[in-house]
N, C-alpha and C. Protein backbone atom coordinates (compact mmCIF):
# COMPACT_ATOMS: atom_id res chain seq x y z
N UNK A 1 143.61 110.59 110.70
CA UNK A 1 142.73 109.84 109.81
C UNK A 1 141.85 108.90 110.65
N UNK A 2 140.31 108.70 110.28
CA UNK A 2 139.58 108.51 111.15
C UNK A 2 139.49 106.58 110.59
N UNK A 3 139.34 105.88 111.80
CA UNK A 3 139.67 104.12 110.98
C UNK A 3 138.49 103.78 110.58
N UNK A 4 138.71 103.12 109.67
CA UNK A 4 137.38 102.30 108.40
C UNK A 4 135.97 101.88 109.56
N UNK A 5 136.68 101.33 110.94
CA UNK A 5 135.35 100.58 111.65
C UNK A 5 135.88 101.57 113.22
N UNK A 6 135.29 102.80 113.59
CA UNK A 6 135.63 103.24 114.19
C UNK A 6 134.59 103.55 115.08
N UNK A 7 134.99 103.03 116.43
CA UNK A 7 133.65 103.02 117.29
C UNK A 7 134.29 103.38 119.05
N UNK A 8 134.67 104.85 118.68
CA UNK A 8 135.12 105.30 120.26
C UNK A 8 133.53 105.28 121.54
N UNK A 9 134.54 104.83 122.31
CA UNK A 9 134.37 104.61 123.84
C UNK A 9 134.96 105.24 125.21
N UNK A 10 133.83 106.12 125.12
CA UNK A 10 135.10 106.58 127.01
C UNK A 10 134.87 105.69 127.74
N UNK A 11 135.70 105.44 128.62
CA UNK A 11 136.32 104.70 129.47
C UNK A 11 136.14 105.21 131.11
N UNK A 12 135.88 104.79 131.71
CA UNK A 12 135.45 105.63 133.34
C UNK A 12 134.57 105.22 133.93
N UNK A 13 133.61 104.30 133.23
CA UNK A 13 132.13 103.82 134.16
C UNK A 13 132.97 103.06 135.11
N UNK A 14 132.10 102.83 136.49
CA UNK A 14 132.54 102.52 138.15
C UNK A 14 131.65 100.58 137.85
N UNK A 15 130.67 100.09 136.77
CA UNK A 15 129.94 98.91 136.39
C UNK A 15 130.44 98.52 135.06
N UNK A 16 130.51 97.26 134.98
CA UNK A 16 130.75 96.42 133.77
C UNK A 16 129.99 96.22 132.95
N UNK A 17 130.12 96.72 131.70
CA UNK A 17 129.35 97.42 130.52
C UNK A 17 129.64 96.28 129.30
N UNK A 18 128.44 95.67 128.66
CA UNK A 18 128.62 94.52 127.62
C UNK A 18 128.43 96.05 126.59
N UNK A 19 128.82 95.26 125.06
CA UNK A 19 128.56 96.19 123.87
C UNK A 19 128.41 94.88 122.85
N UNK A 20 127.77 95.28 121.94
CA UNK A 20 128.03 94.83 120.49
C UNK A 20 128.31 96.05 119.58
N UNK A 21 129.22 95.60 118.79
CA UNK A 21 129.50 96.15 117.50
C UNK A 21 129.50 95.18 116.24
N UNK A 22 129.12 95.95 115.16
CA UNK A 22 129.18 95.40 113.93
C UNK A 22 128.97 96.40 112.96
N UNK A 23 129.90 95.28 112.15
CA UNK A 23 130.41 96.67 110.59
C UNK A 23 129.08 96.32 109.74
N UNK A 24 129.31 97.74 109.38
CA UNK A 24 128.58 98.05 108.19
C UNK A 24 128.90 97.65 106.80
N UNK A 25 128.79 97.39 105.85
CA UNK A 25 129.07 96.95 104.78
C UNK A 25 130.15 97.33 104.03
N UNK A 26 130.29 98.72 104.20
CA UNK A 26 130.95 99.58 103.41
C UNK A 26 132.20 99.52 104.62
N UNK A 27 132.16 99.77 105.35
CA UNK A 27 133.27 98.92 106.64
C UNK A 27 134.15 98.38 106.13
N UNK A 28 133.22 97.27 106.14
CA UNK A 28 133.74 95.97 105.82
C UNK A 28 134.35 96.13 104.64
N UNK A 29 134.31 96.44 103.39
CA UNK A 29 134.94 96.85 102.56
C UNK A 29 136.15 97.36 102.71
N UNK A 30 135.92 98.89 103.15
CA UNK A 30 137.23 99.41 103.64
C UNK A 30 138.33 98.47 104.62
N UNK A 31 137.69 97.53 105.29
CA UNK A 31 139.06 96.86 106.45
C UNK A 31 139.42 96.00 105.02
N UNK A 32 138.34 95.26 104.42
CA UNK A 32 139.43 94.59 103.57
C UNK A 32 139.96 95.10 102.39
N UNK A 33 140.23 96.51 101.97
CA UNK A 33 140.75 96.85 101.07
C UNK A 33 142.12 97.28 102.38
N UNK A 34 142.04 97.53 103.32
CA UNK A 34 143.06 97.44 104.01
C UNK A 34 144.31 96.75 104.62
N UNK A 35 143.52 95.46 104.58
CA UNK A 35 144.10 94.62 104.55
C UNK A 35 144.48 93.90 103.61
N UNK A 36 144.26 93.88 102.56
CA UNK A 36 144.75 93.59 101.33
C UNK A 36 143.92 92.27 100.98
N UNK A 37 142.52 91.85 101.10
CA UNK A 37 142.03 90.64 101.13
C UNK A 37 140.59 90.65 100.27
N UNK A 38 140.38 90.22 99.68
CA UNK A 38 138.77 90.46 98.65
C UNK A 38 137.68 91.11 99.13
N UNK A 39 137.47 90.42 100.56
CA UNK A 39 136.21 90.80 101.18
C UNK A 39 135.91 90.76 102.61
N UNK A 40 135.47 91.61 103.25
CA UNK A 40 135.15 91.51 104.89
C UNK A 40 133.55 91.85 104.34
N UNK A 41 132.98 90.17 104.52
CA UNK A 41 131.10 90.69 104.22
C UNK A 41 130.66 90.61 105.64
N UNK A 42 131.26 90.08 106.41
CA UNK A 42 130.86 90.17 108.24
C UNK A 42 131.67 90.46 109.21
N UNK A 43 131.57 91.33 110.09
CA UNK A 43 132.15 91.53 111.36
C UNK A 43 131.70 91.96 112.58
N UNK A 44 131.77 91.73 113.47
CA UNK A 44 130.70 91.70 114.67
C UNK A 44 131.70 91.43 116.06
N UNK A 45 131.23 91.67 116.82
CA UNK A 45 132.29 91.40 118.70
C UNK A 45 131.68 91.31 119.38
N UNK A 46 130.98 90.73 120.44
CA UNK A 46 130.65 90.85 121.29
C UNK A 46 131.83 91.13 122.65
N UNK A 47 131.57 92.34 123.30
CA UNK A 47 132.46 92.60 124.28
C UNK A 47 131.95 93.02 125.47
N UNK A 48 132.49 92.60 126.46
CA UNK A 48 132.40 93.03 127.43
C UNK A 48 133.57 93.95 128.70
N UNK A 49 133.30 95.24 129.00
CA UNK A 49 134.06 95.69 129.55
C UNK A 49 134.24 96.29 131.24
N UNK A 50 134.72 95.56 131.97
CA UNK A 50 135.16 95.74 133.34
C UNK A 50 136.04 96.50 134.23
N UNK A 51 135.68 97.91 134.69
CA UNK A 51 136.75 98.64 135.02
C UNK A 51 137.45 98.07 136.09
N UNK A 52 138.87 98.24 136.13
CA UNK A 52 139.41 98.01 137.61
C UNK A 52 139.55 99.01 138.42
N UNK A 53 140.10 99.08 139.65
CA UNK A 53 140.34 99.73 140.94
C UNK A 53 141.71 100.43 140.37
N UNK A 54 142.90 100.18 139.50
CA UNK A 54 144.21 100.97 139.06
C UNK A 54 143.78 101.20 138.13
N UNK A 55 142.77 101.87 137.72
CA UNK A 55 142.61 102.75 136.35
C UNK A 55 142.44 102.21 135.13
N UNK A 56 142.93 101.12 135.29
CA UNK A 56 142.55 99.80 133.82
C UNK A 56 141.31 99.76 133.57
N UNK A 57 141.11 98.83 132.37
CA UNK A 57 140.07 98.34 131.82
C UNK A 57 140.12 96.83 131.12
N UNK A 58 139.65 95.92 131.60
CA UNK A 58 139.66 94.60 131.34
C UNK A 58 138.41 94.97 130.13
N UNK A 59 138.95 94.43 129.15
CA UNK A 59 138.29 94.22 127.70
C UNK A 59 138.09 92.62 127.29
N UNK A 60 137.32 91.85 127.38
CA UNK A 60 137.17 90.95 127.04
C UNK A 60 135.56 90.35 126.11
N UNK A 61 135.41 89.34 125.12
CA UNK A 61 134.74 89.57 124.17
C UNK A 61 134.74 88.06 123.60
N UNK A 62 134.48 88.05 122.02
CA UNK A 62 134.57 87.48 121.54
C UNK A 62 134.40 88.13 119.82
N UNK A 63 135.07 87.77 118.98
CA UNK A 63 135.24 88.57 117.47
C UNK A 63 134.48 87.49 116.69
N UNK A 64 134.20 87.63 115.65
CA UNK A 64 133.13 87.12 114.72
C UNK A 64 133.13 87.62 113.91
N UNK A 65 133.86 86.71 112.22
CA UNK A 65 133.93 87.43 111.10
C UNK A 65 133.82 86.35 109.84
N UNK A 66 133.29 87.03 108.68
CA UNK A 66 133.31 86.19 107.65
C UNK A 66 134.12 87.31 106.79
N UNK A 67 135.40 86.13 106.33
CA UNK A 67 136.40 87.33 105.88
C UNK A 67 136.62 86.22 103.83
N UNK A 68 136.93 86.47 103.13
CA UNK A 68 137.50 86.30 101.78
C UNK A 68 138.65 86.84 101.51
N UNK A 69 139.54 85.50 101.38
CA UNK A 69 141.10 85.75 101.18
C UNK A 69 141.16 84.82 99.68
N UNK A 70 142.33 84.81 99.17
CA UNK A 70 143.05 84.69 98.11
C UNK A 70 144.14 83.13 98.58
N UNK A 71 143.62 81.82 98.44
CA UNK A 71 144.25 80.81 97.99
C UNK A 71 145.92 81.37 97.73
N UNK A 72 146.79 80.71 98.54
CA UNK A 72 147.95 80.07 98.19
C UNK A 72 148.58 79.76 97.31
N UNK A 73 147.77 79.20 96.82
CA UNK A 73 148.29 78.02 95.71
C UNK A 73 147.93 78.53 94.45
N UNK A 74 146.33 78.37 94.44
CA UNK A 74 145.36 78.84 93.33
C UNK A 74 145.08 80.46 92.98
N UNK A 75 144.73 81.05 93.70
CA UNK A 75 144.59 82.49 93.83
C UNK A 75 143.27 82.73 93.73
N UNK A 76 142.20 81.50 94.21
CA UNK A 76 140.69 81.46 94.01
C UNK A 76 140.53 82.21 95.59
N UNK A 77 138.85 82.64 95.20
CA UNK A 77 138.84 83.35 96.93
C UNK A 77 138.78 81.97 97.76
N UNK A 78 138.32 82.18 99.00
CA UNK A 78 138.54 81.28 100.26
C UNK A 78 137.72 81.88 101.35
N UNK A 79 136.34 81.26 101.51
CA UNK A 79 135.27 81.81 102.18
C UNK A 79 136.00 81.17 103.28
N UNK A 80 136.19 82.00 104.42
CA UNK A 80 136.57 81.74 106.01
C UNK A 80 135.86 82.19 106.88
N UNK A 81 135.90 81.55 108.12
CA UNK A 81 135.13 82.03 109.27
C UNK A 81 135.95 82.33 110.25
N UNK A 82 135.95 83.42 110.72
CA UNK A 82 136.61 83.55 112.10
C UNK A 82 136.22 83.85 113.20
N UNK A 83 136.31 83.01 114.48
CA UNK A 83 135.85 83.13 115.98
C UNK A 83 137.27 83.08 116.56
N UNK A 84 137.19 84.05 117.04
CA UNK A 84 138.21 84.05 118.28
C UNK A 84 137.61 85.30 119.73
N UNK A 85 138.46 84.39 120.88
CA UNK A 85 138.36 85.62 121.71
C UNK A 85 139.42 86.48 121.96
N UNK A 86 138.67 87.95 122.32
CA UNK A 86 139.34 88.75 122.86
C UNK A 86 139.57 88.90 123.84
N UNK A 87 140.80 89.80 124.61
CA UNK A 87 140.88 89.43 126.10
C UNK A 87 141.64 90.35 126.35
N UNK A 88 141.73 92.03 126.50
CA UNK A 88 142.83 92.86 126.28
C UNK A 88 142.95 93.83 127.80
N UNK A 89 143.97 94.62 128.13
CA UNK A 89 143.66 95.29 129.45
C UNK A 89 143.99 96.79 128.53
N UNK A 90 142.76 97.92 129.14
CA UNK A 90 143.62 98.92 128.92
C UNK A 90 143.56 99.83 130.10
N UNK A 91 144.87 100.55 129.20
CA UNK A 91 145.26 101.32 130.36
C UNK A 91 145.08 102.60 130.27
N UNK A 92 145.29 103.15 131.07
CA UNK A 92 144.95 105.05 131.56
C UNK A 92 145.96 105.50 130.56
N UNK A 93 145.63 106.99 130.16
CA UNK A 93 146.24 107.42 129.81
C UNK A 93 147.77 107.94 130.15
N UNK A 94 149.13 107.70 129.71
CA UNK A 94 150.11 108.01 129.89
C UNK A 94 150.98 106.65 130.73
N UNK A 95 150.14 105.94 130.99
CA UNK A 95 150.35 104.65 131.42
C UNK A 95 151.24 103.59 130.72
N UNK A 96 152.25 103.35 130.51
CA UNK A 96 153.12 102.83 129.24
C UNK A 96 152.85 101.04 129.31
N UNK A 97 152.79 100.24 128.64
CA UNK A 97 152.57 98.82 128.92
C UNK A 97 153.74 98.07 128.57
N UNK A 98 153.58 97.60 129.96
CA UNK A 98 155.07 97.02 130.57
C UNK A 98 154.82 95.22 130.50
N UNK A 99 153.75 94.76 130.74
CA UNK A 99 153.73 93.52 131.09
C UNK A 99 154.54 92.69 129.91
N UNK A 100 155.53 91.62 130.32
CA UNK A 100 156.16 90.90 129.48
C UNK A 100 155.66 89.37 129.27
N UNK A 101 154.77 89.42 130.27
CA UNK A 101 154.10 87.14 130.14
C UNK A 101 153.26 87.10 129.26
N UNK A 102 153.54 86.42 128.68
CA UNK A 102 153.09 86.16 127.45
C UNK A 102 151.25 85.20 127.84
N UNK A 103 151.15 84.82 129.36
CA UNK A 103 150.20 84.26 129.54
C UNK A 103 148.54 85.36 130.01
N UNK A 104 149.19 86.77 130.16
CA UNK A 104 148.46 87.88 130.49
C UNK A 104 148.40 88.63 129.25
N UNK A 105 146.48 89.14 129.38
CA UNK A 105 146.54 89.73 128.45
C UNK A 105 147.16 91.14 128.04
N UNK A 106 146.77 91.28 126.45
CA UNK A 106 147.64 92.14 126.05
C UNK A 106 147.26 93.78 126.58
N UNK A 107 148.22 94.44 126.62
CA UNK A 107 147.87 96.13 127.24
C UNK A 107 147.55 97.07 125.88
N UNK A 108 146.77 97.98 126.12
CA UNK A 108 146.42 98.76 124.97
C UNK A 108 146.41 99.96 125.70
N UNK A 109 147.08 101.16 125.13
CA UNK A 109 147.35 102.60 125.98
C UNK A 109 146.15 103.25 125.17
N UNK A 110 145.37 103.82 126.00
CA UNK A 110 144.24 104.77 125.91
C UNK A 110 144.68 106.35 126.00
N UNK A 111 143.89 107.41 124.88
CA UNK A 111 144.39 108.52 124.98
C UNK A 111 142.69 109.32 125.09
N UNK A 112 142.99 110.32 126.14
CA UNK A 112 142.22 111.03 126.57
C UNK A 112 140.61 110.47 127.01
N UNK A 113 141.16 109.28 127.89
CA UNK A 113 139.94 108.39 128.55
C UNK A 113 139.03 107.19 127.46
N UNK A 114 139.34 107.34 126.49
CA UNK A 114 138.29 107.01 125.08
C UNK A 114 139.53 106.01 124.60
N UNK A 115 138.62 105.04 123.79
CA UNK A 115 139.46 103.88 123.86
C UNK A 115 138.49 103.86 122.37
N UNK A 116 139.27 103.22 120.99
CA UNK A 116 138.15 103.02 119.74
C UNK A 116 138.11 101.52 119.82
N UNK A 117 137.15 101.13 120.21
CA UNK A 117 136.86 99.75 119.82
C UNK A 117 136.76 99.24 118.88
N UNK A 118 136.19 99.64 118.35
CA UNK A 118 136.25 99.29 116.57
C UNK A 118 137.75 99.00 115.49
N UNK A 119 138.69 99.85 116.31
CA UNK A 119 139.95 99.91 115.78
C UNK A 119 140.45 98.33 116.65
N UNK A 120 140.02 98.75 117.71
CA UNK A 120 140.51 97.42 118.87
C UNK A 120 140.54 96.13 117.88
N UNK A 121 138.95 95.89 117.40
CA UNK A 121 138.74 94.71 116.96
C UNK A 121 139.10 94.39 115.24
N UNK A 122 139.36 95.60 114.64
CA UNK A 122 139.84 95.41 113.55
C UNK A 122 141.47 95.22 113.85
N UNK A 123 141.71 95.01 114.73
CA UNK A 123 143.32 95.11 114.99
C UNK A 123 143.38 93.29 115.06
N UNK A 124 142.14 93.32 116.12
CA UNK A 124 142.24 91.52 116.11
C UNK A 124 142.00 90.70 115.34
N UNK A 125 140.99 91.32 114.57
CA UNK A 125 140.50 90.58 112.85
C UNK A 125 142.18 90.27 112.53
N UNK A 126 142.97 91.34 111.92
CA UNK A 126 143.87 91.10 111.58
C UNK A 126 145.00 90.31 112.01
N UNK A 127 145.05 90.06 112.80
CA UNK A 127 145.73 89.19 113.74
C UNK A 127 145.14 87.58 113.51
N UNK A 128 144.32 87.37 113.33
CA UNK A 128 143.44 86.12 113.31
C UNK A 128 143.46 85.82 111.82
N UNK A 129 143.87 86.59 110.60
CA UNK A 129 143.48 86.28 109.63
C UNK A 129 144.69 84.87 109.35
N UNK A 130 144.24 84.23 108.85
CA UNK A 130 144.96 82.86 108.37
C UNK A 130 146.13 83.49 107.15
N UNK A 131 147.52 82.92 107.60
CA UNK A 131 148.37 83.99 106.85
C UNK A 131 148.76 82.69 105.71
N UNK A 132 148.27 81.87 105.32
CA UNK A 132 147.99 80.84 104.02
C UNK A 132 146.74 80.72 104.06
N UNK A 133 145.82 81.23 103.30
CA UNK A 133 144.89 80.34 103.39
C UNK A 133 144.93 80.10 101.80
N UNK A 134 144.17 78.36 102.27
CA UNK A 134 144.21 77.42 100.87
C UNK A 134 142.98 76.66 100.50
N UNK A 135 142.37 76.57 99.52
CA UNK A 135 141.29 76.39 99.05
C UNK A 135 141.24 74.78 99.72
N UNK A 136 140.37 74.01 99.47
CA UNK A 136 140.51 72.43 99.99
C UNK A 136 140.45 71.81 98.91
N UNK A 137 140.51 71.95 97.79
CA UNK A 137 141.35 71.19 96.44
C UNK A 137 142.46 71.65 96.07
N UNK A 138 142.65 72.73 96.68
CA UNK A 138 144.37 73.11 95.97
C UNK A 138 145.33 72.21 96.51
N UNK A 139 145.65 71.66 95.20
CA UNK A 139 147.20 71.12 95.25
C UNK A 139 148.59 71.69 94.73
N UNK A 140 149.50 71.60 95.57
CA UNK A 140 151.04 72.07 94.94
C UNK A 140 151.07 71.10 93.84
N UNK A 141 151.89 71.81 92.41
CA UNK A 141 152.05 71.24 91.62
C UNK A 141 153.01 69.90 91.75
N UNK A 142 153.01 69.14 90.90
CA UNK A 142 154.26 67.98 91.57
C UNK A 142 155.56 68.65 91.28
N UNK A 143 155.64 69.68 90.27
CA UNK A 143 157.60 69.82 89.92
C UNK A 143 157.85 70.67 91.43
N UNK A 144 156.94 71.46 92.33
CA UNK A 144 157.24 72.04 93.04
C UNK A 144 156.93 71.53 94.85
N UNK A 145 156.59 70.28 94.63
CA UNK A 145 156.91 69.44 95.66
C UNK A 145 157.69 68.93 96.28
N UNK A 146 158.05 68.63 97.69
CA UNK A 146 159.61 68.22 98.32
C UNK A 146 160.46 68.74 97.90
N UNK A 147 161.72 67.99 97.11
CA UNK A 147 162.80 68.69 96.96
C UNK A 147 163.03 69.02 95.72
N UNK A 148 162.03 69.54 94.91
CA UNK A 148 162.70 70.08 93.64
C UNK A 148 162.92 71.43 93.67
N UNK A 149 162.86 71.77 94.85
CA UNK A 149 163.18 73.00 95.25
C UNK A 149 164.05 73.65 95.31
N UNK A 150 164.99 72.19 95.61
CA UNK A 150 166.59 71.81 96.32
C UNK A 150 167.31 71.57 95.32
N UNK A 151 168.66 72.41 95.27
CA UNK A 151 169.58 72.42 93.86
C UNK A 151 170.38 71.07 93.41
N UNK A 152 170.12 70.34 92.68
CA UNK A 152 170.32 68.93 92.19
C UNK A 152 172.04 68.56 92.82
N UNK A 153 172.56 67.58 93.23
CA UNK A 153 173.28 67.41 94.26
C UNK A 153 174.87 67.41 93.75
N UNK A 154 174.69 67.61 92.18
CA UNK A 154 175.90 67.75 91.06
C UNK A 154 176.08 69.46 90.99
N UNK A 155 174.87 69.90 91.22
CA UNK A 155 174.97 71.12 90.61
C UNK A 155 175.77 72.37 91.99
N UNK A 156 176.93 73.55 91.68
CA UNK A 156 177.58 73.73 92.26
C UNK A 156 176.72 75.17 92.71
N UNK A 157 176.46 75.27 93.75
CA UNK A 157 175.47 76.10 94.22
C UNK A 157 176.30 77.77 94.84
N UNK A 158 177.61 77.72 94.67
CA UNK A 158 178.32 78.80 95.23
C UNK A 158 178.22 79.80 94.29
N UNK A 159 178.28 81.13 94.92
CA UNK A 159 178.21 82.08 94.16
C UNK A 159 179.94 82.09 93.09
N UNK A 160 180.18 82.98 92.09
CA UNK A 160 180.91 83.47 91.23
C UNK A 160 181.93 83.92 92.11
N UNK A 161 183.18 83.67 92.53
CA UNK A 161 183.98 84.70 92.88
C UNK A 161 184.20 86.11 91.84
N UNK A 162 184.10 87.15 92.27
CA UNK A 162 184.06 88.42 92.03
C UNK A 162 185.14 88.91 92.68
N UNK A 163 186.13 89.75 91.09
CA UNK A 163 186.86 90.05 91.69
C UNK A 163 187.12 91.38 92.48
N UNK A 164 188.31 91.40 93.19
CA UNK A 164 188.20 92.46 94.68
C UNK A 164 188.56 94.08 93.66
N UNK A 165 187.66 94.76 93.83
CA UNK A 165 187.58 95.87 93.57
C UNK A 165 188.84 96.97 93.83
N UNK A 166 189.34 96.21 95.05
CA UNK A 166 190.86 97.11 95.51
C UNK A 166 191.94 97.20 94.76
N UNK A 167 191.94 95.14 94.13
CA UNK A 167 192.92 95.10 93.36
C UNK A 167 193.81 95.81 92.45
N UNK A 168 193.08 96.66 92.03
CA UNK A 168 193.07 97.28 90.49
C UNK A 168 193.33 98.51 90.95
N UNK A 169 193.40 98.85 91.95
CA UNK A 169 193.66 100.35 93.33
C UNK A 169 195.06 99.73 93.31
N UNK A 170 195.74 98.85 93.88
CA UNK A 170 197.18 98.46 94.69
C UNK A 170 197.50 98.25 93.54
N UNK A 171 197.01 97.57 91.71
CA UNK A 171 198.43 97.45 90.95
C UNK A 171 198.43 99.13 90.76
N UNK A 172 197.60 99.86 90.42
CA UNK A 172 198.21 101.65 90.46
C UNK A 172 198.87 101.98 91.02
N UNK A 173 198.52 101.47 92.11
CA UNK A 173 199.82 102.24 93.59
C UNK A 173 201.14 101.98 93.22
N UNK A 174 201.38 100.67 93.17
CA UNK A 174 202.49 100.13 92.71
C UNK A 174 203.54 100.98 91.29
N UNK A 175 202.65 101.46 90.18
CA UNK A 175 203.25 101.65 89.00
C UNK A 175 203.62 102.99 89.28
């Protein structure tokens, strides 16, 4: 199945190659019916890509999106902006990604030299999306503030003992 913002790239130039991408409308649609969110009306990357000398590819960029999510609280939309950078290495094909520091960027395994950028950056959209987002008047109601959450300090919070299913096995045995 071919992805909503799909923008393959071979991989192999010996010079460091800038790109822009940006979704199309109907894109944008599709990532956010994918993501489960009202609306992707913008998305855009600026990237730039740097081969190395071991077969890698330093991917680095910057993402740019105007995304519509669904309030927290309220369930009103929530016009957001998102800037973040990208910063990814990929690798050759068959190449497995090993790096564990969390301070290096992330590895992405490439198949048959071609790398989809488009998938790349819809991967990072998603990653960036704000996993509350809340309108700037939404308030929690008061009954569901602090601790009314918390079972009143009389009230006996243990489950039912239930009785043991075996029991009723061992008085048979017995008779």
């Amino acid at each position: 199945m071919t992805p909503e913002f799909s923008r393959p790239h071979r991989l192999g130039a010996t010079e460091p190659r800038r790109l822009e991408l940006r979704a199309r409308p109907e894109e944008g649609s599709a990532l956010a019916a994918r993501f489960g969110i009202p609306a992707v009306p913008r998305l855009e990357a600026q990237l730039t890509l740097v081969p190395g000398t071991d077969g890698t590819t330093r991917l680095q960029g910057r993402l740019q999106a105007d995304v519509v999510q669904e309030c927290v609280v309220t369930l009103e939309p929530v016009a957001q902006r998102v800037d973040v950078p990208i910063d990814l290495l990929l690798l050759p094909e068959g190449t497995p990604a090993t790096d564990d520091d969390p301070e290096s960027p992330d590895e992405i395994e490439t198949s048959g030299g071609v790398v989809d950028l488009g998938e790349v950056v819809a991967e990072q959209l998603a990653l960036a999306l704000d996993p509350y987002p809340r309108a700037p008047d939404a308030a929690i109601p008061p009954e569901l503030e602090g601790d009314a959450l918390e079972p009143a300090p009389d009230m006996d919070d243990t489950p039912p003992e239930r009785p043991n299913p075996f029991a009723a096995l061992a008085r048979l045995k017995r008779n």
